[in-house]
Protein backbone atom coordinates (compact mmCIF):
# COMPACT_ATOMS: atom_id res chain seq x y z
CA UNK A 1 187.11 69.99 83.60
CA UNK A 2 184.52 72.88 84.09
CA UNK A 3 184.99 75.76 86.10
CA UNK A 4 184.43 74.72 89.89
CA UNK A 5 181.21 76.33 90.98
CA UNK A 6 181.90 76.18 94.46
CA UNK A 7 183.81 78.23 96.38
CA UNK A 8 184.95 77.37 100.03
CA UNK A 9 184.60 79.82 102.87
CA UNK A 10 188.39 79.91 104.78
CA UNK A 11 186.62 81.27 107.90
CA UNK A 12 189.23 80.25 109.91
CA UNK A 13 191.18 82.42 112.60
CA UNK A 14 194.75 81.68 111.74
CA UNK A 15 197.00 80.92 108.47
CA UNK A 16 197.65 77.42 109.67
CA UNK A 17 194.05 76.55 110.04
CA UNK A 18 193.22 77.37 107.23
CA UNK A 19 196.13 75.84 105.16
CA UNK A 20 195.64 72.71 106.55
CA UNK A 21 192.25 72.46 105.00
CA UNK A 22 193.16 73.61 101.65
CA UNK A 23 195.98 71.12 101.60
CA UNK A 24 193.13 68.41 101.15
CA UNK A 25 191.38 70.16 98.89
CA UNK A 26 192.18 70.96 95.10
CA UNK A 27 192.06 73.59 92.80
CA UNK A 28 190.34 72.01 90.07
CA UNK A 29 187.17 71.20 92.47
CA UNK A 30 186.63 74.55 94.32
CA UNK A 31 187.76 78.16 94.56
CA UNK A 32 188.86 79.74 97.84
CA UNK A 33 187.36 82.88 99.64
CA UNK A 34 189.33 84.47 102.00
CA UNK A 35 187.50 86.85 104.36
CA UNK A 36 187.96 89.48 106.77
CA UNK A 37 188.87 87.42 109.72
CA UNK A 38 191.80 85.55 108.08
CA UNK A 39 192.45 88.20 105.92
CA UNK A 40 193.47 90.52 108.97
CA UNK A 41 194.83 87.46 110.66
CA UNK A 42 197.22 86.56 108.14
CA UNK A 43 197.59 89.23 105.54
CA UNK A 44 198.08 89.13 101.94
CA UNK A 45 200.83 86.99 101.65
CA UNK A 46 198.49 84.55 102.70
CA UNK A 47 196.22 85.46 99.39
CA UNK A 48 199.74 85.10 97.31
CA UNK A 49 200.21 81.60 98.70
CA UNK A 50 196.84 80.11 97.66
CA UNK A 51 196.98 82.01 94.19
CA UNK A 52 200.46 80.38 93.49
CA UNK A 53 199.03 77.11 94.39
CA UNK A 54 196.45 77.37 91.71
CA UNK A 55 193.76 78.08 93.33
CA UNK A 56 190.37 80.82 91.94
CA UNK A 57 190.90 82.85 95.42
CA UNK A 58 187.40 85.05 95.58
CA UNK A 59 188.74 88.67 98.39
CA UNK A 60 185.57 88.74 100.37
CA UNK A 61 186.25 92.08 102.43
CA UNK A 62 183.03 93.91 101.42
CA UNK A 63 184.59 97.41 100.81
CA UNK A 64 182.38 99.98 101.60
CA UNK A 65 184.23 103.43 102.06
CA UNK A 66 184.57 106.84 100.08
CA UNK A 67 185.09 106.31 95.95
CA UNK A 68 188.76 106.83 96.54
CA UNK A 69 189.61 105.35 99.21
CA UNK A 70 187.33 102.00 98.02
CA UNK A 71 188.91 102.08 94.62
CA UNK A 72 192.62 101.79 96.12
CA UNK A 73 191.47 98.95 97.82
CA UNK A 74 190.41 97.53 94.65
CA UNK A 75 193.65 98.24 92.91
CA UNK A 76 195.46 96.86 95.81
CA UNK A 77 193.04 93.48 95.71
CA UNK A 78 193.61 92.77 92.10
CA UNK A 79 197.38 93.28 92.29
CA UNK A 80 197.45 90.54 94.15
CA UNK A 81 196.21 87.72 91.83
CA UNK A 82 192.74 87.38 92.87
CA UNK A 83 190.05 86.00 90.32
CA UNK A 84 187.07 87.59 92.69
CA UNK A 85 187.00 90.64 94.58
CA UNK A 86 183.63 92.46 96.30
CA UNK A 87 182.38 95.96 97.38
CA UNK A 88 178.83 96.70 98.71
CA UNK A 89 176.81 98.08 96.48
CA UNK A 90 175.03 100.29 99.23
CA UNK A 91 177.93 102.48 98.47
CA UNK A 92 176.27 103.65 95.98
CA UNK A 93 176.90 104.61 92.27
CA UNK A 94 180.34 106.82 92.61
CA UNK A 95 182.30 104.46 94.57
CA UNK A 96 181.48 101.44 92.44
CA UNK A 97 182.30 103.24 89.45
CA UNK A 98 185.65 104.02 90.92
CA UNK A 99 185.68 100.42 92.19
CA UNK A 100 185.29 99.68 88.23
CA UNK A 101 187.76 101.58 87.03
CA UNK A 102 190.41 100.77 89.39
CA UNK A 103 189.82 97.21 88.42
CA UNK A 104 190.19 98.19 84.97
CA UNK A 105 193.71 100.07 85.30
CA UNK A 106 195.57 97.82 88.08
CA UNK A 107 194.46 94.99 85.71
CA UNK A 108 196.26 95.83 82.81
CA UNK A 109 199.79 94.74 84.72
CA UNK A 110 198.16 91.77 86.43
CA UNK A 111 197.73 87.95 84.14
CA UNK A 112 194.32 88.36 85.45
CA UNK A 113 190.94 90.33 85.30
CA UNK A 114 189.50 89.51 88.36
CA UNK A 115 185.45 89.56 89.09
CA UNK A 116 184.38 92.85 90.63
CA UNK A 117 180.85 91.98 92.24
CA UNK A 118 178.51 94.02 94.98
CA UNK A 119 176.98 92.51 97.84
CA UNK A 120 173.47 93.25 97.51
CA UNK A 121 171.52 92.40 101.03
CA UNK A 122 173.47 90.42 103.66
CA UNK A 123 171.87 86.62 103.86
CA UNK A 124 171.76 87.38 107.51
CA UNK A 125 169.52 89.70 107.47
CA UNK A 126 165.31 89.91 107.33
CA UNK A 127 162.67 92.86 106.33
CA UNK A 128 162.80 93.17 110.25
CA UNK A 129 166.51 94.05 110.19
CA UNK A 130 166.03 96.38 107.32
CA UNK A 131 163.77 97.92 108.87
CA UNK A 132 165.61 98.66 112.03
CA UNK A 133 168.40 100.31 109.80
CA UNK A 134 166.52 102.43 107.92
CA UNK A 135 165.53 100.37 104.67
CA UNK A 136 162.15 99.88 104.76
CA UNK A 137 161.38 97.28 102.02
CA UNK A 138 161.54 93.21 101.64
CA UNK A 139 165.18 91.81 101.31
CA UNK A 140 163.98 90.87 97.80
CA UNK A 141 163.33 94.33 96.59
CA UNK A 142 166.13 96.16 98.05
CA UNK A 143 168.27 93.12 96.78
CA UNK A 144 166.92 94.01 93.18
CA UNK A 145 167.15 97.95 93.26
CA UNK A 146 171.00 97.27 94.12
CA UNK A 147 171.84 94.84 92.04
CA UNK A 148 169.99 96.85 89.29
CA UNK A 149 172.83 99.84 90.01
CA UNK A 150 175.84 97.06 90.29
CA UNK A 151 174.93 96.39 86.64
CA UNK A 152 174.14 99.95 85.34
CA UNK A 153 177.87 100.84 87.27
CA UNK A 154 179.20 97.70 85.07
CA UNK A 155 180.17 95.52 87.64
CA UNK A 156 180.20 91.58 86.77
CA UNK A 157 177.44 90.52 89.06
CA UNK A 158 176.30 90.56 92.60
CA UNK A 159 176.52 88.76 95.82
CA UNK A 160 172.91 87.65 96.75
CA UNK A 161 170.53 84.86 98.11
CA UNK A 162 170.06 82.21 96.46
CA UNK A 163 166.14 83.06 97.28
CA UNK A 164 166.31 86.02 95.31
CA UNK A 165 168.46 84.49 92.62
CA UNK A 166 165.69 83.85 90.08
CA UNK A 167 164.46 87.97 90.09
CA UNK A 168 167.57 88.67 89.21
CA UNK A 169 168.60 86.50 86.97
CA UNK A 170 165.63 87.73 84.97
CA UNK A 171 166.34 91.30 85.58
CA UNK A 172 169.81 91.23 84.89
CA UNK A 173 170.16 88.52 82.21
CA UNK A 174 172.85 85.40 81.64
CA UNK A 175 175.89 88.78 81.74
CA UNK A 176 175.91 89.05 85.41
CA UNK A 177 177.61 86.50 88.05
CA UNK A 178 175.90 85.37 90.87
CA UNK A 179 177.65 84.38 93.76
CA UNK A 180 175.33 83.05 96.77
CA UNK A 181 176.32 82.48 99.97
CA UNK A 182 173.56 80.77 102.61
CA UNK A 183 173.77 77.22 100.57
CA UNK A 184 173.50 74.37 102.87
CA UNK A 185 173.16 70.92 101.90
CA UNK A 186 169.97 69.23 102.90
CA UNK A 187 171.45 67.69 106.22
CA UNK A 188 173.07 71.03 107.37
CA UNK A 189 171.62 73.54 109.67
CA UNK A 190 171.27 77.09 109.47
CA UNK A 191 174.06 78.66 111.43
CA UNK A 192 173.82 82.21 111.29
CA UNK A 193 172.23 82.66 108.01
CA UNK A 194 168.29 83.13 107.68
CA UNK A 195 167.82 83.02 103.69
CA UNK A 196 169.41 79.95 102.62
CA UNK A 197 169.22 77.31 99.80
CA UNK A 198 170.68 73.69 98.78
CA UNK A 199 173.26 73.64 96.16
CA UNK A 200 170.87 71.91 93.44
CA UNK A 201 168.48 75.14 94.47
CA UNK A 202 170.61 77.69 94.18
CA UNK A 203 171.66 76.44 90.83
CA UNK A 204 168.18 75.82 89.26
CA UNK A 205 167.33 79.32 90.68
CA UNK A 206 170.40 80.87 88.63
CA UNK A 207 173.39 81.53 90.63
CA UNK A 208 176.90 80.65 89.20
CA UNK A 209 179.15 80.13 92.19
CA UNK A 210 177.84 78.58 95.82
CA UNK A 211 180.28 79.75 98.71
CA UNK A 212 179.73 77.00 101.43
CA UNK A 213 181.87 77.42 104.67
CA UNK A 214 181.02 74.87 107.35
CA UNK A 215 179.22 72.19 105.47
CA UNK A 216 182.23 71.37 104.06
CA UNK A 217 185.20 72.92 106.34
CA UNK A 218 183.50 71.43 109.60
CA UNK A 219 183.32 68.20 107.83
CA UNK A 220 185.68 65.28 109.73
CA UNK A 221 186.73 64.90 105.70
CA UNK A 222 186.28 67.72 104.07
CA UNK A 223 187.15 66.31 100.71
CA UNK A 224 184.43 64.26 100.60
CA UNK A 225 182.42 66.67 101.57
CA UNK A 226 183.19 68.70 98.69
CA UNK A 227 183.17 65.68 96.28
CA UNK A 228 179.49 64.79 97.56
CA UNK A 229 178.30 68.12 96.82
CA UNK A 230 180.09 68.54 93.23
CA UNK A 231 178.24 65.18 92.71
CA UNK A 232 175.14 66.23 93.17
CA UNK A 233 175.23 69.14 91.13
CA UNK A 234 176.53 66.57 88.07
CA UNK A 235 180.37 67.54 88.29
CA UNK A 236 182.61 64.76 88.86
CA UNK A 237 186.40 64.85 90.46
C-alpha cells in the first residue's frame, strides 16, 4: 500500500468529535492533521492517542514566534510522535533555521523524523489581502520568494496552493514536499478558502499530500468519502 496522500483536517472543537470520526477512518488511507482549535481544546495527549493508533498525524499550529522560542516548539512537536509539523516561513530565515535544527536534535531520541514544512501564503488570502498587510505582490510571487528561503533554510517543503503548485515544483525540484490545503472535490463549495483545486488538480500540478477537511469530515459517511476521493486519484482501499 502507498503512502496515503491525503490528509484529513480534525477541525473539530472537542476530543470526542473528533475521535469519533477517526474511528471510521484508517490509517492506511489518510493521515491526520490536528490544528489549533483541537489542539488547544484537547492537548497533546490527544496527538499521542492518534499516533499510537497508527496514524501519519501532520501538527498544523503554524509557529511563527522568535528563533528560540519557535524552535522549542518544534522540539516539543516532534517529541511527540508526529510525522508533520509546520512554521511560517514569514518568520524569516533565523527562526526556520532554528526550527531545523531543533528538529534535527529532539529527533535523534524520537523513532521518527518528522516533516518540518513552512506555510508559504495562506489559501485564504488574495493580492487584495496582501496588500492590505503590507505585501504588495501576487499570492504567486510572494508564495515563491518564501518557499525559495524554506528550501535554502533546508526545510522539507512548503505549505501552498495547489494553484501555485506547478512554480514551485519547478523552482524547487522533486526534494521538496508539498502539502496543499484548498482541495475540494468537484461537487464541494468553497468555504472559506479563495485559491482552491480538485484532488486530480492538485496532483497533476505537483503537490504530494491534499489536506481536505469538510469534504470528507462533513460527509454523512465519511469513509466513503475518503474512499471516493483515493479512487479517483488511482489508490484503492
Amino acid at each position: 500500500m502507498p503512502e496515503p496522500r491525503i490528509i484529513v483536517a480534525l477541525d473539530f472543537a472537542d476530543a470526542g468529535e473528533a475521535m469519533a470520526l477517526v474511528e471510521r477512518l484508517e490509517p492506511r488511507n489518510c493521515a491526520l492533521k490536528v490544528g489549533k482549535e483541537l489542539f488547544i481544546a484537547a492537548g497533546p495527549e490527544f496527538v499521542r492517542r492518534l499516533v499510537e493508533r497508527g496514524f501519519r498525524v501532520f501538527l498544523d499550529l503554524k509557529f511563527h514566534d522568535i528563533p528560540n522560542t519557535v524552535a522549542g516548539a518544534c522540539a516539543a512537536a516532534t517529541r511527540l510522535g508526529v510525522w508533520m509539523l509546520n512554521v511560517h516561513a514569514a518568520g524569516g530565515r533565523a527562526m526556520l533555521r532554528a526550527a531545523r535544527e531543533a528538529v534535527d536534535r529532539a529527533s535523534a531520541r524520537t523513532p521518527v523524523k518528522p516533516l518540518l514544512v513552512a506555510v508559504t501564503v495562506l489559501t485564504s488570502l488574495e493580492a487584495r489581502d496582501l496588500e492590505e498587510i503590507g505585501f504588495a505582490t501576487e499570492p504567486d510571487r510572494l508564495a515563491l520568494r518564501l518557499a525559495r528561503l524554506a528550501s535554502d533554510c533546508g526545510l522539507d517543503g512548503v505549505v501552498c496552493s495547489a494553484v501555485e503548485a506547478p512554480t514551485l515544483r519547478k523552482a524547487l525540484g522533486g526534494r521538496s514536499k508539498l502539502v496543499t490545503p484548498g482541495i475540494r472535490p468537484p461537487e464541494a463549495g468553497m468555504d472559506d478558502q479563495a485559491r482552491i483545486a480538485t484532488p486530480a488538480a492538485a496532483i497533476a500540478n505537483g503537490a504530494d499530500y491534499l489536506v481536505i477537511g469538510r469534504p470528507i469530515t462533513r460527509d454523512p459517511d465519511p469513509r466513503a468519502a475518503l474512499d471516493r476521493i483515493n479512487a479517483g486519484l488511482g489508490v484503492t482501499s
